[in-house]
C-alpha atoms as a PDB file:
ATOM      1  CA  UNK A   1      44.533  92.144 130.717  1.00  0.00           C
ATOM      2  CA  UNK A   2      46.039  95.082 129.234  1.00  0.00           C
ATOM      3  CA  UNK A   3      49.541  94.139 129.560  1.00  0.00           C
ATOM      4  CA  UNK A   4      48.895  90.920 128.027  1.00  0.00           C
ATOM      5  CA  UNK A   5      47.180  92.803 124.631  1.00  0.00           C
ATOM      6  CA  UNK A   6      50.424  95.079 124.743  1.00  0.00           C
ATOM      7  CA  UNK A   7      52.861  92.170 124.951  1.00  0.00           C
ATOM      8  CA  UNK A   8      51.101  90.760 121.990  1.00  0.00           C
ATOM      9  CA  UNK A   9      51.060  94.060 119.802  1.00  0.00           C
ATOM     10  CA  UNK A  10      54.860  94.310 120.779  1.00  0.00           C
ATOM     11  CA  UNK A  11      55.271  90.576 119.693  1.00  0.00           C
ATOM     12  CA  UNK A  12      53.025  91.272 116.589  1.00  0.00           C
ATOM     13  CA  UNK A  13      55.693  94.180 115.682  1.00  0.00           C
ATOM     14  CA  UNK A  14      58.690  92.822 116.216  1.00  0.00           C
ATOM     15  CA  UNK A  15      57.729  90.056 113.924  1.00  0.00           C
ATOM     16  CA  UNK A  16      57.155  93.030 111.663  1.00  0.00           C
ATOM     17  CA  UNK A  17      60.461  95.076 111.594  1.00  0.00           C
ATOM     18  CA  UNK A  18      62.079  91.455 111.353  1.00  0.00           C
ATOM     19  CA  UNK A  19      59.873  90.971 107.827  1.00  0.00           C
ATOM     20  CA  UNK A  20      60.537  94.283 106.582  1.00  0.00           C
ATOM     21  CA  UNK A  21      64.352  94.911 108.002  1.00  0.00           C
ATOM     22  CA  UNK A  22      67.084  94.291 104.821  1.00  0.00           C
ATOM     23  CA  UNK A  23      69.877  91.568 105.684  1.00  0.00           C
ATOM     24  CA  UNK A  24      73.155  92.515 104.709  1.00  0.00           C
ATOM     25  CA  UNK A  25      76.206  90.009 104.561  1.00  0.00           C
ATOM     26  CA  UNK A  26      79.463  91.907 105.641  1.00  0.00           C
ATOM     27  CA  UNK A  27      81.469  90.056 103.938  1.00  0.00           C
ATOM     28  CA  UNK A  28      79.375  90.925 100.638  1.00  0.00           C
ATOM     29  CA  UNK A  29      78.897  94.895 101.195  1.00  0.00           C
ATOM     30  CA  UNK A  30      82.949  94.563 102.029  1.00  0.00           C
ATOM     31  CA  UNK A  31      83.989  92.965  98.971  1.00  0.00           C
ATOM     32  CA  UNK A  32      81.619  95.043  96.881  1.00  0.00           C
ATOM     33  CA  UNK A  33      83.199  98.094  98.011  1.00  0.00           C
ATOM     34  CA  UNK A  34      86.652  96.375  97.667  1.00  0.00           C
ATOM     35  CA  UNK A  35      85.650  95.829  94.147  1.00  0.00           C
ATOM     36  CA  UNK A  36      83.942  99.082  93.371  1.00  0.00           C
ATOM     37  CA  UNK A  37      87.069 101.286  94.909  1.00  0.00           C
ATOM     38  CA  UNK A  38      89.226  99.029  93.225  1.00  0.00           C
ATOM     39  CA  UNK A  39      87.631  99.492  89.643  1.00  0.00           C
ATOM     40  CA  UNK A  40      87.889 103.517  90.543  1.00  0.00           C
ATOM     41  CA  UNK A  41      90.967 103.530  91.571  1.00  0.00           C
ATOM     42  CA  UNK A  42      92.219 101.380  88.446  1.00  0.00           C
ATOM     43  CA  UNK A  43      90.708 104.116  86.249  1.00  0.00           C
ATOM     44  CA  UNK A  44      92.150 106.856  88.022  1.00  0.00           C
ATOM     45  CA  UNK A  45      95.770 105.068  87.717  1.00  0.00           C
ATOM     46  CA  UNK A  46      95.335 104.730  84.103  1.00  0.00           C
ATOM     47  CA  UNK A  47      94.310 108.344  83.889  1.00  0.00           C
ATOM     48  CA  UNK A  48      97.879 109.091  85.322  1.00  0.00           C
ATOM     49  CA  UNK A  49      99.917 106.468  83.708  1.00  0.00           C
ATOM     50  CA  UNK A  50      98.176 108.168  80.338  1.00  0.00           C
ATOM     51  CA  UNK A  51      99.092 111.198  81.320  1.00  0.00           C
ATOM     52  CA  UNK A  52     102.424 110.061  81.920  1.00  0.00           C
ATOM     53  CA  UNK A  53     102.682 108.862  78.762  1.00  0.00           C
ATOM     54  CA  UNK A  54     101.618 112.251  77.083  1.00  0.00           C
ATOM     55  CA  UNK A  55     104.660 113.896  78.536  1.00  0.00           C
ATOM     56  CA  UNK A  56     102.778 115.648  81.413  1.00  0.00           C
ATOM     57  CA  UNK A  57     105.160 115.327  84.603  1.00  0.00           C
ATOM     58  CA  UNK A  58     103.885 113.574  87.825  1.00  0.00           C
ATOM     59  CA  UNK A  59     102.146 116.218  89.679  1.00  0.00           C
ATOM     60  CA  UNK A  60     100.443 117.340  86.445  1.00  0.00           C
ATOM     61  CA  UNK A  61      99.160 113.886  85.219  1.00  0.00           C
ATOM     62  CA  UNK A  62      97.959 113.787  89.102  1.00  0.00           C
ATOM     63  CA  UNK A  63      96.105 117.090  88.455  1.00  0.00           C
ATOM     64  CA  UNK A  64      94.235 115.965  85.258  1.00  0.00           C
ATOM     65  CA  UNK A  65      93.554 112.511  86.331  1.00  0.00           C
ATOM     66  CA  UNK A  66      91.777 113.928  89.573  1.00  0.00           C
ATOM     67  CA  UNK A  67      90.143 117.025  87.088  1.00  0.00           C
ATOM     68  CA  UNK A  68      88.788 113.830  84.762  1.00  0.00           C
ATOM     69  CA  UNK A  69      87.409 111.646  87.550  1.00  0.00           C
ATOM     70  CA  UNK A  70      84.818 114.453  89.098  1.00  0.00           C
ATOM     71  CA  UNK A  71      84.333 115.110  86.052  1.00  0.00           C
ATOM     72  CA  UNK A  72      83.033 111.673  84.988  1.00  0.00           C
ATOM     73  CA  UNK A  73      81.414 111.870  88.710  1.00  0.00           C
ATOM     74  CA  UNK A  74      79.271 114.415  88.492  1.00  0.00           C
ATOM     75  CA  UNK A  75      78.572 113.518  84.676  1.00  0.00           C
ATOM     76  CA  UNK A  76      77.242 110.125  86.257  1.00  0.00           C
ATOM     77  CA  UNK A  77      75.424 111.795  88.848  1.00  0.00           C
ATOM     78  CA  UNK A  78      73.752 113.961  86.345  1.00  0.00           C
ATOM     79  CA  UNK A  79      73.052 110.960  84.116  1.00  0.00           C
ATOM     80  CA  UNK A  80      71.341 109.012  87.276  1.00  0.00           C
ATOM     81  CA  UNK A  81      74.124 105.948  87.130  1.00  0.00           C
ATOM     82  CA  UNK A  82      75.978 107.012  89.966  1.00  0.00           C
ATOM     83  CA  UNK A  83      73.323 106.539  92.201  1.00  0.00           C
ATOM     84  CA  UNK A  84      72.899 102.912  91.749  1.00  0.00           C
ATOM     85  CA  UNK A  85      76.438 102.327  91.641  1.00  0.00           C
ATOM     86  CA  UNK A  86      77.073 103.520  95.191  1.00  0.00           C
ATOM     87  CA  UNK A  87      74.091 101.620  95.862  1.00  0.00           C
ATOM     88  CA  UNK A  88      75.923  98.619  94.612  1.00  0.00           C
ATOM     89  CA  UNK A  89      79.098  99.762  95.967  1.00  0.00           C
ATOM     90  CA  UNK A  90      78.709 101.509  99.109  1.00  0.00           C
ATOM     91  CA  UNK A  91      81.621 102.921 100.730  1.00  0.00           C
ATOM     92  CA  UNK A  92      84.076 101.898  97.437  1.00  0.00           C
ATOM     93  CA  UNK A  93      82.099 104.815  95.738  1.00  0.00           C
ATOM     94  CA  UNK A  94      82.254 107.410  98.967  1.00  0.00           C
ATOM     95  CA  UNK A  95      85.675 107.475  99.965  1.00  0.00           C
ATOM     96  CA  UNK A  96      87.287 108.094  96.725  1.00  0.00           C
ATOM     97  CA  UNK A  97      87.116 111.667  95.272  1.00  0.00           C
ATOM     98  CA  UNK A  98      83.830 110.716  93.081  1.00  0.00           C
ATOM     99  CA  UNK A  99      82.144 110.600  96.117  1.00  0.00           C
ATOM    100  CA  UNK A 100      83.178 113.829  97.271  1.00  0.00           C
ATOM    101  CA  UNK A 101      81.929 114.863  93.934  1.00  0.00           C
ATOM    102  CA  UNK A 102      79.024 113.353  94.026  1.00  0.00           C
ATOM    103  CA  UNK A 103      77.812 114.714  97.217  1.00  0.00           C
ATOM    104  CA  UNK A 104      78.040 118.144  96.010  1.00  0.00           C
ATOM    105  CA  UNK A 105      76.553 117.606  92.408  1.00  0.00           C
ATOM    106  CA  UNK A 106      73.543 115.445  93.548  1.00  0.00           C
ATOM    107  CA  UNK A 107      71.969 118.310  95.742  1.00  0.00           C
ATOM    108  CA  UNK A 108      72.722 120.435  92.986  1.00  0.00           C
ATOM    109  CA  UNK A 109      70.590 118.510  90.483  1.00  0.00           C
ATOM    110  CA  UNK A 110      68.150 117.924  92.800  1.00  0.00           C
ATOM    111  CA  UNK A 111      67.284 121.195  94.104  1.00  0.00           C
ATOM    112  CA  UNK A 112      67.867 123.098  90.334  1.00  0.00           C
ATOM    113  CA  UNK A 113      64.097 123.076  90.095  1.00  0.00           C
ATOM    114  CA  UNK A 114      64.076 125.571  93.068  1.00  0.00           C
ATOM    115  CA  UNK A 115      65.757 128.122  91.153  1.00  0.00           C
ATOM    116  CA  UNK A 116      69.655 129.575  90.843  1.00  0.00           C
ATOM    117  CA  UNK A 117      70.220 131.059  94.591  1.00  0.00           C
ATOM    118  CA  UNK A 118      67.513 129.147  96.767  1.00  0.00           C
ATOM    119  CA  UNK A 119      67.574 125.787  95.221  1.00  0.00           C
ATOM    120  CA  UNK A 120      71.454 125.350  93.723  1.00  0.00           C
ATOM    121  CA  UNK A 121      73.064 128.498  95.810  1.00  0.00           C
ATOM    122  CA  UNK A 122      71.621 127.075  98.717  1.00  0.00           C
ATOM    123  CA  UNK A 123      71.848 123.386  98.706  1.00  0.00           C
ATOM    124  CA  UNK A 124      75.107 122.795  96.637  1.00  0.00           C
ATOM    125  CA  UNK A 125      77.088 122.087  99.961  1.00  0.00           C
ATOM    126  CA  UNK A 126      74.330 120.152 101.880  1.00  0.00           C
ATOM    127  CA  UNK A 127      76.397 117.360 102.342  1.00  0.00           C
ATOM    128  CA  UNK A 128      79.681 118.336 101.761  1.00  0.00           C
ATOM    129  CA  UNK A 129      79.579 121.453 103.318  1.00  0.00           C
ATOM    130  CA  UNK A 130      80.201 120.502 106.723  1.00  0.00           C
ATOM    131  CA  UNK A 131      83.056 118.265 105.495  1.00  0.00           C
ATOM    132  CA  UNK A 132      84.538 121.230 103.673  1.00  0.00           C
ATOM    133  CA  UNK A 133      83.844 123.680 106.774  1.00  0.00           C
ATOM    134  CA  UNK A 134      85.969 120.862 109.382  1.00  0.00           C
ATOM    135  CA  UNK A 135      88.495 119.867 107.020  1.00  0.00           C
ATOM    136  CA  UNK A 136      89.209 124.000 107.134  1.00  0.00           C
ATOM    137  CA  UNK A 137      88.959 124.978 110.746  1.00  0.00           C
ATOM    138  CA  UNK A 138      90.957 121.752 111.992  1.00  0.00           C
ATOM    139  CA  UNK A 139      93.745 122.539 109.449  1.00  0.00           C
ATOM    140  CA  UNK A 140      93.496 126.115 110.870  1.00  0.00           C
ATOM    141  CA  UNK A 141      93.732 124.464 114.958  1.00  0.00           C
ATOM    142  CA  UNK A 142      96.467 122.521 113.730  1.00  0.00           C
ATOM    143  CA  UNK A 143      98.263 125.407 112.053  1.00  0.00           C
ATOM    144  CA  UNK A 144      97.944 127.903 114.406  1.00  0.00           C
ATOM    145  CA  UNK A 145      99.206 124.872 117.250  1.00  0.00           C
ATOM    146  CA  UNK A 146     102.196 124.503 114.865  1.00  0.00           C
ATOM    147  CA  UNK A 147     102.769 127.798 114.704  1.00  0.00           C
ATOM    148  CA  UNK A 148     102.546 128.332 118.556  1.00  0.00           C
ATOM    149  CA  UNK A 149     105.151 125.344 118.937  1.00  0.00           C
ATOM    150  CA  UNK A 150     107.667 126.388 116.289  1.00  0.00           C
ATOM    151  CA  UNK A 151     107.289 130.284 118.092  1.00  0.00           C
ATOM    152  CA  UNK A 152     108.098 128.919 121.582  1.00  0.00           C
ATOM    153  CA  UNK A 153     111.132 126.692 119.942  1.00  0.00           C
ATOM    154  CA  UNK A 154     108.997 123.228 120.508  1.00  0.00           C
ATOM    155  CA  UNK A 155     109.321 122.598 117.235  1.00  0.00           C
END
């Protein structure tokens, strides 16, 4: 008797998470992000070709283009729209360097009510610090493995 009343709550949840679980289309959240990275990236190449056209060489029309899109990032995030647009566009608004904006200005703003040093000192990097800390000590692996090589003539 008790297994049957335990199949039945298990049957009677399951039906649950099925209710209450979002559906997500692939091919939508793919083409979303398509369009979303797309629409950044389209900015960000008329930042440059602007630049260009201002007399600023390549690498410097590079520099402000990148300068001007965490700026408009974080002034997004600030503003609450990026939120919903990397709601809308998933990944398309991560991978680009908005995200990597937005990930440190959103704790930031969230945690300012905390106070200077515990709530912005402290949570700033919550999210991107670890990417910051890996990108660092693999570079430093790789470096010192270069350096090895080139020592022993490898390379």
């Amino acid at each position: 008797m008790p297994d049957l009343l335990k199949e039945k709550r298990d049957q009677k949840y399951n039906e649950y998470v099925k209710q209450v679980t979002p559906v997500h289309s692939i091919f939508g959240n793919c083409w979303k992000a398509f369009l979303t990275g797309g629409v950044i990236c389209v900015i960000g190449q008329a930042l440059t070709n602007a630049g260009l056209a201002a007399g600023l060489s390549k690498d410097e029309a590079g520099a402000w283009c990148s300068l001007i899109l965490v700026f408009l990032s974080v002034l997004l995030t600030g503003l609450g729209i990026y939120q919903p647009l990397a709601k809308f566009g998933g990944a398309g608004t991560l991978v680009p360097i908005t995200g990597f904006a937005n990930s440190v200005a959103a704790p930031a703003i969230e945690f300012q009510k905390e106070g200077q040093v515990f709530g912005i000192g402290c949570k700033i990097f919550t999210i991107a610090g670890p990417v910051i800390l890996y990108g660092i000590f693999s570079s430093w692996v790789l470096g010192l493995g270069y350096w090895i090589l080139s020592l022993s003539g490898v390379m």
